[in-house]
N, C-alpha and C. Protein backbone atom coordinates (compact mmCIF):
# COMPACT_ATOMS: atom_id res chain seq x y z
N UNK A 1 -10.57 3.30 6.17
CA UNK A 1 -9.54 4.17 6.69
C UNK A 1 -9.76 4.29 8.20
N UNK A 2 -8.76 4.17 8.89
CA UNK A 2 -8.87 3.79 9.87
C UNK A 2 -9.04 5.82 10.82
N UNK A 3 -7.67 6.30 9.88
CA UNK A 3 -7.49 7.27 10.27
C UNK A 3 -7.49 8.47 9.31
N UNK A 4 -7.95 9.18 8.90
CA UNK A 4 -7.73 9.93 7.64
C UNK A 4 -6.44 10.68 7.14
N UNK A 5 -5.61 11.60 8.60
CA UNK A 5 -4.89 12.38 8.64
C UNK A 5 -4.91 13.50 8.20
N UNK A 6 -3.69 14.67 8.57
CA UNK A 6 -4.36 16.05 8.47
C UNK A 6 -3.30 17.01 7.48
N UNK A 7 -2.75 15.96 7.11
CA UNK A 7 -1.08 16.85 6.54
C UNK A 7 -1.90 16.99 4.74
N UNK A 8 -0.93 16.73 4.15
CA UNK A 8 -0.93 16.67 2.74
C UNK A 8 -1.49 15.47 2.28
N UNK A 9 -2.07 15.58 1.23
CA UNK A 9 -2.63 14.55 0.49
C UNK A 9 -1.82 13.93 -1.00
N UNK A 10 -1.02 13.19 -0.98
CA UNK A 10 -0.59 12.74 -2.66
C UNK A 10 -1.14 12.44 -3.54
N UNK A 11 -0.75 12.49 -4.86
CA UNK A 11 -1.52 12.28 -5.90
C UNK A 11 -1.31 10.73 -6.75
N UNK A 12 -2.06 10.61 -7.74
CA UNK A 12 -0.78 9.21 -8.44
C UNK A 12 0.49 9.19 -9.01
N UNK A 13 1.27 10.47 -8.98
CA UNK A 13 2.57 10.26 -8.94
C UNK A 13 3.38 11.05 -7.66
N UNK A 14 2.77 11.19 -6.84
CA UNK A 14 3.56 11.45 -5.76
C UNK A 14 4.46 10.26 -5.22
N UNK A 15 5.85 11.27 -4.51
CA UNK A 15 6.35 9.94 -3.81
C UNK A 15 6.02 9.99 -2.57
N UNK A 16 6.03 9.11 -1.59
CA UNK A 16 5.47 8.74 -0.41
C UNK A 16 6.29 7.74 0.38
N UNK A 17 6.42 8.10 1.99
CA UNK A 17 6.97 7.42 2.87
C UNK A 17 6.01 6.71 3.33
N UNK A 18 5.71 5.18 3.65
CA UNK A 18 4.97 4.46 4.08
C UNK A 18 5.27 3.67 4.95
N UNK A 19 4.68 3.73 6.13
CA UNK A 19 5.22 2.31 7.35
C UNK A 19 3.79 1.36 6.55
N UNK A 20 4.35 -0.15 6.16
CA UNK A 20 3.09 -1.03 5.86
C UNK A 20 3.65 -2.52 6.36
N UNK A 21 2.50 -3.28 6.25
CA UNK A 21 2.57 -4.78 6.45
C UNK A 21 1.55 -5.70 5.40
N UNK A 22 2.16 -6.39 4.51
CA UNK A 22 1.25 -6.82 3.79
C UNK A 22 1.40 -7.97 3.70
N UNK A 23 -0.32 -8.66 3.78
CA UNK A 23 -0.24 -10.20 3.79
C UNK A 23 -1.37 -10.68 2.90
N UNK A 24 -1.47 -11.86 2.87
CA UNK A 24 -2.39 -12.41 1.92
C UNK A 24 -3.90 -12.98 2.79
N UNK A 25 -4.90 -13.30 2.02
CA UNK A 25 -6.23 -13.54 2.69
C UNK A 25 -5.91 -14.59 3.89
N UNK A 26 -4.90 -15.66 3.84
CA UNK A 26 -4.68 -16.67 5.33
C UNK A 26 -4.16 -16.26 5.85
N UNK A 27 -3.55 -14.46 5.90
CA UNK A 27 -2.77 -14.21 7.22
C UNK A 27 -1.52 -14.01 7.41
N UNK A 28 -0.51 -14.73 6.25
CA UNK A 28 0.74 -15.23 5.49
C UNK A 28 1.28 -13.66 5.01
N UNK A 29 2.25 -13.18 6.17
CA UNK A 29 2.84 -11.60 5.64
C UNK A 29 3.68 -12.36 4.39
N UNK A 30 3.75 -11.20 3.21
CA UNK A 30 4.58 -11.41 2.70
C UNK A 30 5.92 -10.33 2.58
N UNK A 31 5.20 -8.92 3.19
CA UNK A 31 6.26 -7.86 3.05
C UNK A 31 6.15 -6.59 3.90
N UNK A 32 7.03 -6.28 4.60
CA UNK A 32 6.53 -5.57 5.48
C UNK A 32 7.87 -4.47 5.43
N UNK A 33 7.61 -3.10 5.95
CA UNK A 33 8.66 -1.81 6.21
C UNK A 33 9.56 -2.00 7.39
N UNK A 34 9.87 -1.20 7.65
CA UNK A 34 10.57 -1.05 9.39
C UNK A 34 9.47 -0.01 9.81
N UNK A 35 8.97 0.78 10.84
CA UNK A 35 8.26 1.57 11.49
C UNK A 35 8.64 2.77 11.30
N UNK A 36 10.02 3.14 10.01
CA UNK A 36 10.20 3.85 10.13
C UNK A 36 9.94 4.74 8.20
N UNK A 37 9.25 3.41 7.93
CA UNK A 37 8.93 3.73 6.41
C UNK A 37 9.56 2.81 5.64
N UNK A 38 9.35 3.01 4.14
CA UNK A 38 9.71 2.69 2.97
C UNK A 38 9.00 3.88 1.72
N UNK A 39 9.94 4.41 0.82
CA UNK A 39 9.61 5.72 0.27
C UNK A 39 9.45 5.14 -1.21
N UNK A 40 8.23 5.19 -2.10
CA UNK A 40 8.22 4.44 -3.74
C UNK A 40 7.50 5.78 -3.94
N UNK A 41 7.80 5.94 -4.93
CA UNK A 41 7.07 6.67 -6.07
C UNK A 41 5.95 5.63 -6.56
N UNK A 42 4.81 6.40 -6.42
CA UNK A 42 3.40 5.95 -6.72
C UNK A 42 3.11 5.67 -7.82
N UNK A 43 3.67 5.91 -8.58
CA UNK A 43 3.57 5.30 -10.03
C UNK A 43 4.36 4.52 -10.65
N UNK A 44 5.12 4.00 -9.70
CA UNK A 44 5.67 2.68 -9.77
C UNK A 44 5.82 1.62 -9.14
N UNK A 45 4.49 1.31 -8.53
CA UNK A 45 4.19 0.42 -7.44
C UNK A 45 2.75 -0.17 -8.08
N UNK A 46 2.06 -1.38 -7.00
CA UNK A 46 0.87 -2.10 -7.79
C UNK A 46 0.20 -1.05 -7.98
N UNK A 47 -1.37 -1.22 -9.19
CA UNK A 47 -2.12 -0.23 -9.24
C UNK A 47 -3.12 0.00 -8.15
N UNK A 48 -3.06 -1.09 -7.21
CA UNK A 48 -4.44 -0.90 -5.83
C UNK A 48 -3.24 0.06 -4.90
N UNK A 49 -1.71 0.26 -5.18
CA UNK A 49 -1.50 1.37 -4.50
C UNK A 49 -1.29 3.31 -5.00
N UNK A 50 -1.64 2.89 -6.13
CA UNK A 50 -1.52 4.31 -6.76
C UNK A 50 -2.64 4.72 -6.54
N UNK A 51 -3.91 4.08 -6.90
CA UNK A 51 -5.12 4.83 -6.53
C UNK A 51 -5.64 4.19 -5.29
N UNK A 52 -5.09 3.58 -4.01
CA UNK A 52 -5.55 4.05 -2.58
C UNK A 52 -4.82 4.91 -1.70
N UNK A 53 -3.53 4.72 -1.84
CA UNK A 53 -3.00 5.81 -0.95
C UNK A 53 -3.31 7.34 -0.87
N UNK A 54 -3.07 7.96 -2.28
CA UNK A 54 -3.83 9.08 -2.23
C UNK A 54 -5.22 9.39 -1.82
N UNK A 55 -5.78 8.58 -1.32
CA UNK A 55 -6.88 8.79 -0.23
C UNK A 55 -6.60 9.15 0.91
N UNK A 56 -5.38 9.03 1.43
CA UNK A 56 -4.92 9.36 2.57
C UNK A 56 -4.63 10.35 2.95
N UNK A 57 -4.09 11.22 3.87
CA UNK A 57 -2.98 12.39 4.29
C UNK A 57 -2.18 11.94 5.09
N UNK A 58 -1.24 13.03 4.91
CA UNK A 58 0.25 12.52 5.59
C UNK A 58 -0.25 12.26 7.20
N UNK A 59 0.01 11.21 7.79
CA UNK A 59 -0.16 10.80 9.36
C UNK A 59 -1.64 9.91 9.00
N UNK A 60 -2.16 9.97 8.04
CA UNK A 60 -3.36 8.81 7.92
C UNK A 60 -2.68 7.50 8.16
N UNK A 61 -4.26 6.40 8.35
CA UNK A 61 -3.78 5.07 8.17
C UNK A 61 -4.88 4.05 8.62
N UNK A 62 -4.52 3.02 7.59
CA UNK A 62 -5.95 2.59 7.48
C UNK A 62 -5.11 0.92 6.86
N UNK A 63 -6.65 -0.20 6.27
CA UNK A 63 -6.12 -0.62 5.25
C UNK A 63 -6.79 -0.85 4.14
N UNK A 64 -5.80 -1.58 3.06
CA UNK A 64 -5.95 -1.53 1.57
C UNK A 64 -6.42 -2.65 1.49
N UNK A 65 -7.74 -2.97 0.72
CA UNK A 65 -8.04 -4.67 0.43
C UNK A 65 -7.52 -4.63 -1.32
N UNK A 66 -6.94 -5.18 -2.02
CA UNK A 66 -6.48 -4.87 -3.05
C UNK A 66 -6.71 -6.18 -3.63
N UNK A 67 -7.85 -6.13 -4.95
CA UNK A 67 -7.90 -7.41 -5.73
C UNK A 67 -6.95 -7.91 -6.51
N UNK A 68 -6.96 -8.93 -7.18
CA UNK A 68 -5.43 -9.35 -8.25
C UNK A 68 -5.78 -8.53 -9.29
N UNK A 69 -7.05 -7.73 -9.83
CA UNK A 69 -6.39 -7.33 -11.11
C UNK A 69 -5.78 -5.54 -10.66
N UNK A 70 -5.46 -5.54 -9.48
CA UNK A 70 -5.31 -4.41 -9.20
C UNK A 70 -3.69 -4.39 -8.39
N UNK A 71 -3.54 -5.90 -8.36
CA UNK A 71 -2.01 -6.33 -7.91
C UNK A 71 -1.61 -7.02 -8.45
N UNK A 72 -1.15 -8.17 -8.95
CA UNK A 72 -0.44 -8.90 -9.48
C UNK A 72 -1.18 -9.65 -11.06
N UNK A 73 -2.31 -9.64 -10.70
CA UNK A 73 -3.35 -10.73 -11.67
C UNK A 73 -3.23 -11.58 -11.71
N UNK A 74 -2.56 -12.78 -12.70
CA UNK A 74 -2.41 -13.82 -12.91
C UNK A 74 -0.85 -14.34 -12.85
N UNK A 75 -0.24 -13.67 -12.25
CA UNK A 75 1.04 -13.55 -12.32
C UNK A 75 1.72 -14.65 -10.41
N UNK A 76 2.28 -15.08 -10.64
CA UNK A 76 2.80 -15.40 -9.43
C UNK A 76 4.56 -14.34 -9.20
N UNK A 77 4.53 -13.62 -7.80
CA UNK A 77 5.56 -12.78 -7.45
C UNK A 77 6.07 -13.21 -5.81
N UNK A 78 7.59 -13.69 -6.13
CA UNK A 78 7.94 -13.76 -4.58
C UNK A 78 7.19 -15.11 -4.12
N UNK A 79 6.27 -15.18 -2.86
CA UNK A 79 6.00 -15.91 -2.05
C UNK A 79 3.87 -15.78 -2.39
N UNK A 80 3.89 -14.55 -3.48
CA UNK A 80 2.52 -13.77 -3.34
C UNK A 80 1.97 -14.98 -4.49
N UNK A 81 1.12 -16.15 -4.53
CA UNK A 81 0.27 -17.03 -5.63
C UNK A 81 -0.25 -16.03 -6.74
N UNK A 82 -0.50 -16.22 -7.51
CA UNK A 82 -1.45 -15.85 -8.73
C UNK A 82 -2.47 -15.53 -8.83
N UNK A 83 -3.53 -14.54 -8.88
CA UNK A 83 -4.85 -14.91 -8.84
C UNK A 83 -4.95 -14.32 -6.85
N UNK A 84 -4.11 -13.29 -6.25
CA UNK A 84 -4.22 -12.94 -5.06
C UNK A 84 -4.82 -11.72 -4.69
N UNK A 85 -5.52 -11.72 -3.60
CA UNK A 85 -6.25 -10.76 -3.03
C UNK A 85 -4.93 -10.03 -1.85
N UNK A 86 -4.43 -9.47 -2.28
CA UNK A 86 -3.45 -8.47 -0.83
C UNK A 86 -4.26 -7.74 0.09
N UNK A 87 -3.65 -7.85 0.81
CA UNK A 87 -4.58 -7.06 1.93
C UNK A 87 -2.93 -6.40 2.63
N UNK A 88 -3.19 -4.53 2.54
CA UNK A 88 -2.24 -3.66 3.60
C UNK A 88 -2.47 -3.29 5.06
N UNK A 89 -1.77 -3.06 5.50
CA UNK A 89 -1.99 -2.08 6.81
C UNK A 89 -1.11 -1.07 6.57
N UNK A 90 -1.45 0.14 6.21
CA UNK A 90 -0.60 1.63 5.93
C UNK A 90 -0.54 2.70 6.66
N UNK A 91 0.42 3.14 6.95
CA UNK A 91 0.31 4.75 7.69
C UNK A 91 1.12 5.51 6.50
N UNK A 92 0.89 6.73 6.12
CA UNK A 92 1.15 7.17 5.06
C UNK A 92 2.25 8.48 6.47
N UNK A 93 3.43 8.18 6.15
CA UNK A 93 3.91 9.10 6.69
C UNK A 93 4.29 10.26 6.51
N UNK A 94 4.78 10.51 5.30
CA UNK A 94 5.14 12.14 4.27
C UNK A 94 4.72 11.34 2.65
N UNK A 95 4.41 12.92 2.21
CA UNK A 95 4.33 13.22 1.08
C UNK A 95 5.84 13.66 0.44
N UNK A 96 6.93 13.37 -0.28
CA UNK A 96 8.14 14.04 -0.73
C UNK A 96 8.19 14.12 -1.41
C-alpha cells in the first residue's frame, strides 16, 4: 500500500469507486478506469478484489499483486491468458 488513506474503510460487499490500471506480469494493460473512477460492488468482482480493497480507505492507494486462483484461474478472459498473475494500481476513491 502505497498510501493507506483516512476516510472510510469497505467491507466485502461494499460498493466502491475506484480509479485503477491493470496489467499483466509483461507490462500488457489490459483494463484501465478514467481518473475519475469506475464504481462495482465488491462482491461481484475477482476474489483478489474483494479481499484487497477493503484494506484500503477512501483516498488510499497502493497495488494489488493478484494470483490466478484469486482472478481468473484457468480460465482465459478478454486479452487476460489463463493461468494469470494481475497486477493493479488502485486509488480507492469513495465508499457508496
Amino acid at each position: 500500500m502505497t498510501e493507506p488513506g483516512t476516510g472510510k474503510q469497505p467491507t466485502a460487499t461494499s460498493s466502491v469507486t475506484v480509479a485503477y490500471k491493470g496489467y499483466l506480469t509483461s507490462g500488457k494493460v489490459f483494463d484501465q478506469s478514467t481518473s475519475s473512477g469506475a464504481t462495482f460492488p465488491l462482491n461481484r468482482v475477482i476474489a483478489g478484489w474483494t479481499e484487497g480493497i477493503p484494506l484500503f480507505k477512501e483516498g488510499g492507494s497502493g497495488m494489488l499483486l493478484i494470483p490466478a486462483h484469486l482472478a481468473y484461474e484457468d480460465k482465459s478472459v478478454g486479452t487476460i491468458p489463463a493461468g494469470s498473475v494481475l497486477i493493479f494500481d488502485v486509488k480507492l476513491i469513495s465508499v457508496n
